[in-house]
Protein backbone atom coordinates (compact mmCIF):
# COMPACT_ATOMS: atom_id res chain seq x y z
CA UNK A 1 5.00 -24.28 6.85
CA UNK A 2 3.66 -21.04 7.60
CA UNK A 3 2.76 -18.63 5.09
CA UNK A 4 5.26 -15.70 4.99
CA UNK A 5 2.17 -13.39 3.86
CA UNK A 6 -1.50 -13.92 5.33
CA UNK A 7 -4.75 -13.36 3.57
CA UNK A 8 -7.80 -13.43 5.45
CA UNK A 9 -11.77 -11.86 4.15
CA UNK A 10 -14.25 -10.66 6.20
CA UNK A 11 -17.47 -8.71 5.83
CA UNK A 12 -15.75 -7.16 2.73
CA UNK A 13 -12.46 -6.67 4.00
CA UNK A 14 -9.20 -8.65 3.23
CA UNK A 15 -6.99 -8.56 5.42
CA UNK A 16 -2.72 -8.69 3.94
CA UNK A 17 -0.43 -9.57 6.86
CA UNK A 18 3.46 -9.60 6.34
CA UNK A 19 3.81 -12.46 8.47
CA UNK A 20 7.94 -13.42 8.72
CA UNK A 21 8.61 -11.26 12.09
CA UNK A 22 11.54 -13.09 13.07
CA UNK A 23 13.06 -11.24 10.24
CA UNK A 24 11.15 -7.78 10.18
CA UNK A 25 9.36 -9.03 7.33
CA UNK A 26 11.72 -8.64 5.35
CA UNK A 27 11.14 -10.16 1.86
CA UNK A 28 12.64 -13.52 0.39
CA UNK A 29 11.83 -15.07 -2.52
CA UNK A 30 9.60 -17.22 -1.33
CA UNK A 31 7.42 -13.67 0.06
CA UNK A 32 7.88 -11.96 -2.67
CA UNK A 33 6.09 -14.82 -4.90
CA UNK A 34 3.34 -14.64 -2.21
CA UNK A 35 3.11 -11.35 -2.40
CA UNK A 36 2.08 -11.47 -6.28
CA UNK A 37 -0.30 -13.91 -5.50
CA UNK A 38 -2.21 -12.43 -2.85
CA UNK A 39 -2.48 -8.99 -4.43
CA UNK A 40 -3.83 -10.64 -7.79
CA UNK A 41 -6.41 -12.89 -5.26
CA UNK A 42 -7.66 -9.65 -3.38
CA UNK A 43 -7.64 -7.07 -6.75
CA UNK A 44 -9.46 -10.04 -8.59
CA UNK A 45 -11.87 -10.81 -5.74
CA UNK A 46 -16.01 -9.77 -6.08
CA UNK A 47 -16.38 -10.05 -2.64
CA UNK A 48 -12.95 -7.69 -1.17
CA UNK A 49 -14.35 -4.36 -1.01
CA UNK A 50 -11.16 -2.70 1.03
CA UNK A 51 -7.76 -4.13 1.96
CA UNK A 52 -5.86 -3.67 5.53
CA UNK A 53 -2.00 -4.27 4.90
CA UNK A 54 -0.60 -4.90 8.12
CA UNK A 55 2.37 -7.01 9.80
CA UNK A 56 3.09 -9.42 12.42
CA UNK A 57 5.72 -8.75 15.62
CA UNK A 58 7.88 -5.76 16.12
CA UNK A 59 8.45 -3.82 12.99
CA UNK A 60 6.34 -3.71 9.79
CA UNK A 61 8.96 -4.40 6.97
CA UNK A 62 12.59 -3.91 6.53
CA UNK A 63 12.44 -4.56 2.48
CA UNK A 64 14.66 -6.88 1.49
CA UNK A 65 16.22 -9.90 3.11
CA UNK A 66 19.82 -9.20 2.50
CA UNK A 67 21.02 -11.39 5.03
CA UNK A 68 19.36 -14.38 3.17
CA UNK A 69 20.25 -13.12 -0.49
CA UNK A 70 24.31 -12.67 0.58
CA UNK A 71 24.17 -16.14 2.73
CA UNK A 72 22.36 -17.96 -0.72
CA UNK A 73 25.30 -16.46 -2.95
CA UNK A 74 22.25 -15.18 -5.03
CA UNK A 75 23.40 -12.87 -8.27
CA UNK A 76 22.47 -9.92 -10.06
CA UNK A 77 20.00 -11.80 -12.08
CA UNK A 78 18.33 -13.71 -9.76
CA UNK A 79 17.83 -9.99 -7.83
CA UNK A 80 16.39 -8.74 -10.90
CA UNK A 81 13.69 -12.18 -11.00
CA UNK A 82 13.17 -11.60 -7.85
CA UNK A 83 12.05 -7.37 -7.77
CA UNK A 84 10.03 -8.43 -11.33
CA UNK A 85 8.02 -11.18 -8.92
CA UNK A 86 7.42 -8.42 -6.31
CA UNK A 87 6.80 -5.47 -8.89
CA UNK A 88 3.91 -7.56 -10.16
CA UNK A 89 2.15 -7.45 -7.09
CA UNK A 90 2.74 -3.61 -6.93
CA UNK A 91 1.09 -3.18 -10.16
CA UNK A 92 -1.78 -5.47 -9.34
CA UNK A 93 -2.10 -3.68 -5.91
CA UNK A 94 -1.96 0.17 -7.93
CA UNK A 95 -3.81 -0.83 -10.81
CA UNK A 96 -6.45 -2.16 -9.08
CA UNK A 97 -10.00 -0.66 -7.96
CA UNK A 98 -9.99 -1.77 -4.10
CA UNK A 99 -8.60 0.60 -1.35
CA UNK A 100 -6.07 0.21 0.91
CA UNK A 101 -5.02 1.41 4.06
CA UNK A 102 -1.65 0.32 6.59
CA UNK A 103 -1.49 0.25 9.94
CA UNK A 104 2.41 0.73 10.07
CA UNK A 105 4.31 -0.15 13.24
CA UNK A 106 8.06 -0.09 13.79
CA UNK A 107 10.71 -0.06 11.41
CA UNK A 108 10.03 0.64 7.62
CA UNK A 109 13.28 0.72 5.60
CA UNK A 110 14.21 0.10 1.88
CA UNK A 111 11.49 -1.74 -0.17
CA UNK A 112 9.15 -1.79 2.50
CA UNK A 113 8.40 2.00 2.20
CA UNK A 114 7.36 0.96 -1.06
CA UNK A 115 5.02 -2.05 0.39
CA UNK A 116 3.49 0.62 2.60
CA UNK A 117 2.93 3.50 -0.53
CA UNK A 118 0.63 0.43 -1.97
CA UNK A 119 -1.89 2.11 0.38
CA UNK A 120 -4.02 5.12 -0.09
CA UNK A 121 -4.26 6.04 3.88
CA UNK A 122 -1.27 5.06 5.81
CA UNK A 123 -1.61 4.71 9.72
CA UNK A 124 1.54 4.49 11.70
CA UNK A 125 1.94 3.85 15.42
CA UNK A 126 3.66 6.57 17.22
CA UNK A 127 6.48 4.34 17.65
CA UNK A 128 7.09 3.72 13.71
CA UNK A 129 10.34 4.88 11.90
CA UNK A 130 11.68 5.42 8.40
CA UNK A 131 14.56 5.26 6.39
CA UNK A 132 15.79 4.37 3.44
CA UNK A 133 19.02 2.38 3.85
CA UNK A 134 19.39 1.31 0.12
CA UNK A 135 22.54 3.81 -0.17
CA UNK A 136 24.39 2.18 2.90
CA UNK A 137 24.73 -1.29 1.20
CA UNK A 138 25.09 0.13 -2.14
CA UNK A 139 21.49 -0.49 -3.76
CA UNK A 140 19.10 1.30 -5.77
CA UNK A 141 15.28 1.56 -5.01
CA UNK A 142 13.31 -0.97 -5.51
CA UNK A 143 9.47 -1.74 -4.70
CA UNK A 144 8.10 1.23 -6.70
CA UNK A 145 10.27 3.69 -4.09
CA UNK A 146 11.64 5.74 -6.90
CA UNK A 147 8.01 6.47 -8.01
CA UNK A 148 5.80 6.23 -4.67
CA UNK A 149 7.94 8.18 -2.84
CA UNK A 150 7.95 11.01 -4.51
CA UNK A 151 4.63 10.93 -4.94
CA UNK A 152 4.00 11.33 -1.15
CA UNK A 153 6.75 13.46 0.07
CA UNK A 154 8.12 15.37 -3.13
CA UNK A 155 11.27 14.69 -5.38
CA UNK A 156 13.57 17.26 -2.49
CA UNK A 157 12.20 15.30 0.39
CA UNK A 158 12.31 11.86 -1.26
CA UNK A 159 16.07 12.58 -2.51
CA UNK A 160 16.91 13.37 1.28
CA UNK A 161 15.94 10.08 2.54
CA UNK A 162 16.96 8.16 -0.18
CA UNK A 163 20.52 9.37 -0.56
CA UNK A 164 20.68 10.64 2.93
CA UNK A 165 21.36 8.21 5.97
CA UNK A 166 18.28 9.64 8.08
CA UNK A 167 15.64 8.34 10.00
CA UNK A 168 12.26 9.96 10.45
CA UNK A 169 10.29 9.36 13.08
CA UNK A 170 6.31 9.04 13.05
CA UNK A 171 5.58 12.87 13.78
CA UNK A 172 8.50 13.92 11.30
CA UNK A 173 6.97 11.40 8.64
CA UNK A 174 3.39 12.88 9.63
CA UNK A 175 4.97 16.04 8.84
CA UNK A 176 6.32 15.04 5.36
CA UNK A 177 3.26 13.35 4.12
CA UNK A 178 4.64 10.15 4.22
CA UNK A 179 1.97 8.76 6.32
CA UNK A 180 -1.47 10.44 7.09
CA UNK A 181 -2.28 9.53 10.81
CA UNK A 182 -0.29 8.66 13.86
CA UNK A 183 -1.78 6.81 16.73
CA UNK A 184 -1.15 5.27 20.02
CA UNK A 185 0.52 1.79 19.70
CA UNK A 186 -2.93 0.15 21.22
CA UNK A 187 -5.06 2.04 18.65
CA UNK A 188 -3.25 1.01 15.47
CA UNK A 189 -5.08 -1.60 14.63
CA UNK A 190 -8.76 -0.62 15.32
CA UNK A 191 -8.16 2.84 13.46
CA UNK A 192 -6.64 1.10 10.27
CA UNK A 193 -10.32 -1.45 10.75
CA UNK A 194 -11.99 1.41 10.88
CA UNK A 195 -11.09 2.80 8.02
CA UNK A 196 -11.58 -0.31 5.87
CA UNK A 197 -14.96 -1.20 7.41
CA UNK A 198 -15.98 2.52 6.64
CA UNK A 199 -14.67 1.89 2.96
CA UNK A 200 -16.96 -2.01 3.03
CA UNK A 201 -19.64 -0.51 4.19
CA UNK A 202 -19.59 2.82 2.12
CA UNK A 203 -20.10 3.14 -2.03
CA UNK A 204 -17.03 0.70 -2.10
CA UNK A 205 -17.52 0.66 -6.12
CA UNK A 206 -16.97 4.49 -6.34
CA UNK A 207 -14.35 4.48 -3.20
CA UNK A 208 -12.20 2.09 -5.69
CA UNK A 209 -12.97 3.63 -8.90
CA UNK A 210 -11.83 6.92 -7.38
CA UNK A 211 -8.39 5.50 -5.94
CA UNK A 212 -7.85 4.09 -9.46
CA UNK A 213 -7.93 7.18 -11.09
CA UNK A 214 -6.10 8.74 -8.64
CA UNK A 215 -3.08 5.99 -9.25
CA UNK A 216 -3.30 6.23 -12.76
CA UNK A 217 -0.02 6.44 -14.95
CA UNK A 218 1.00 10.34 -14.61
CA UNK A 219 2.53 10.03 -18.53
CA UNK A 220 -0.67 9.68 -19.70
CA UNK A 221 -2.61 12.73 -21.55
CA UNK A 222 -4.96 15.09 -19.46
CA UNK A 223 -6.92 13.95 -22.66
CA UNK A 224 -6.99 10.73 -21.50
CA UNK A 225 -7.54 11.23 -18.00
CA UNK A 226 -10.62 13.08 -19.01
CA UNK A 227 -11.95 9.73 -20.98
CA UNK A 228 -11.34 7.70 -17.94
CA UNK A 229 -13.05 10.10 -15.57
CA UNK A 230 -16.49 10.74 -18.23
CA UNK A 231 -16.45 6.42 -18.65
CA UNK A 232 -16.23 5.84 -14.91
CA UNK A 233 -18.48 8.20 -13.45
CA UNK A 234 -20.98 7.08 -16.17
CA UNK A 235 -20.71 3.68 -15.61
CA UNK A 236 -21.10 4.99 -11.61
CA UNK A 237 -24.33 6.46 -12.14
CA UNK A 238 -26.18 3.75 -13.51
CA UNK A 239 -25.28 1.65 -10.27
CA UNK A 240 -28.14 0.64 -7.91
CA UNK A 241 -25.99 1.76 -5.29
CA UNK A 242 -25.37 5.36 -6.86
CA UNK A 243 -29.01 5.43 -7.35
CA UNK A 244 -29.98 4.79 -4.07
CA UNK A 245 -27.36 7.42 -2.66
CA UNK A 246 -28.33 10.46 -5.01
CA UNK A 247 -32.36 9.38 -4.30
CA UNK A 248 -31.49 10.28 -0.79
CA UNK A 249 -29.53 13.73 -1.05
CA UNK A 250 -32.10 14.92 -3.92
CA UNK A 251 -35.23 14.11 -0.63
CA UNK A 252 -32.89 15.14 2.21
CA UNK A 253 -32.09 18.88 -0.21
CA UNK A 254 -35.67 19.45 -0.34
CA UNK A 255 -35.82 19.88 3.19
C-alpha cells in the first residue's frame, strides 16, 4: 500500500510529501499517524539538515477528510484521538531545530493551512488558494490554525478567514503574509530546493537553532527567552563550523 505521506533524504535534505492526491491530501487517520511519525524521524535525524514539505497532484492539502470521517460514522472522540495524533507531529515539527520551507500548490483549506504554517518560508505557486472552510461545516480550528495563523497574518486578518467564507488567492495571501514568495507553477519546486539546499549547505546548526527560538512558546518570560538566546549562541560559538565562519569575516574585515 502506498504511503499516504513520503519521506525521502538527500544531501541533507528530507524531503515530506503529502502523498493521497486523489483526495487533496486530505488527512485520515491513517495520515495523520504518519504524519507523527515522519516529523519525529526528520526532527530526530543527525543527518536532515532542512526539510521541503510538499504534495503530490493538484492541490496541496484540504485538512481533513470529512468525507471519510462522516462515511466511517466516526464520533467526537475518535476526532479528538485523531487531532492529538496529528498535533504531535506539529509540536515535533515547531519544537524542533531543522528548517522548513513549502512549496504550496493549489488548494489549502482547513487544517492544511496549519500543515503549511509548520514551515518557516512558505512558497506558493501562483495558482494556490486559501480558505478556511471550518465555519461552513460547523468546525473549529484544528492543526495549530488558531495559533499559526495569527502568527502570520494577525488576529483581524486571521478572524476574517476563519469566520469569513473567503478565499485568497496567491497575490492576496502574498499580501497578508500568509506565504512569503509566489512563483510560476514550473518554478515551485526548484525555488522551494533551493531554499533547503541553501539551508544544507549553509551553518544548518545556527539556521535551526535560530528557527527554534523564533517558534518558541510566546507565554514564556522575556527572562527566559534571554536564557535560551545567551545558552544557544554559546553553545554556537564553540562549533567548528562557527569557528571557521567568524575566522573568515575577522581576515576578509581586515581588508
Amino acid at each position: 500500500m502506498t504511503e499516504p505521506i513520503l519521506l525521502s533524504v538527500s544531501d541533507g535534505v528530507a524531503r515530506v510529501t503529502l502523498n493521497r492526491p486523489d483526495r487533496l491530501n486530505a488527512i485520515d487517520a491513517a495520515a495523520a499517524g504518519r504524519w507523527r511519525d515522519v516529523a519525529e524521524e526528520v526532527t530526530g535525524r543527525a543527518d536532515v539538515r532542512a526539510v521541503v514539505l510538499d504534495a503530490a497532484g493538484p492541490a496541496f492539502c484540504a485538512g481533513g477528510d470529512v468525507g471519510a470521517m462522516a462515511a466511517g460514522g466516526t464520533d467526537g472522540a475518535a476526532i479528538r484521538q485523531l487531532a492529538d495524533t496529528i498535533h504531535h507531529g506539529m509540536r515535533a515539527l515547531r519544537g524542533g531545530a531543522v528548517p522548513i520551507v513549502a512549496a504550496v500548490q493549489g488548494a489549502v483549506a482547513g487544517g492544511g493551512l496549519g500543515v503549511m504554517l509548520t514551515a518557516d518560508i512558505v512558497v506558493a505557486s501562483t495558482g494556490a488558494s486559501f480558505q478556511s472552510r471550518y465555519a461552513n461545516i460547523g468546525l473549529t480550528p484544528d492543526c495549530g490554525v488558531s495559533t499559526l495563523l495569527p502568527e502570520a497574518v494577525g488576529t483581524r486578518r486571521a478572524l476574517q478567514l476563519l469566520l469569513g467564507d473567503i478565499r485568497l488567492d496567491a497575490r492576496t495571501a502574498l499580501e497578508w503574509g500568509l506565504v512569503g514568495e509566489v512563483v510560476d507553477p514550473e518554478d515551485l519546486a526548484a525555488r522551494a530546493d533551493a531554499i533547503a539546499a541553501s539551508w544544507a549547505s549553509g551553518p544548518s546548526a545556527a539556521y535551526g537553532q535560530a528557527r527554534r527560538l523564533l517558534r518558541a512558546d510566546r507565554s514564556r518570560s522575556f527572562a527566559a527567552a534571554l536564557d535560551d538566546e545567551a545558552a544557544t549562541i554559546g553553545a554556537a560559538f564553540d562549533t567548528e563550523d562557527a569557528s571557521t565562519r567568524i575566522a573568515a569575516f575577522v581576515e576578509g574585515s581586515r581588508r
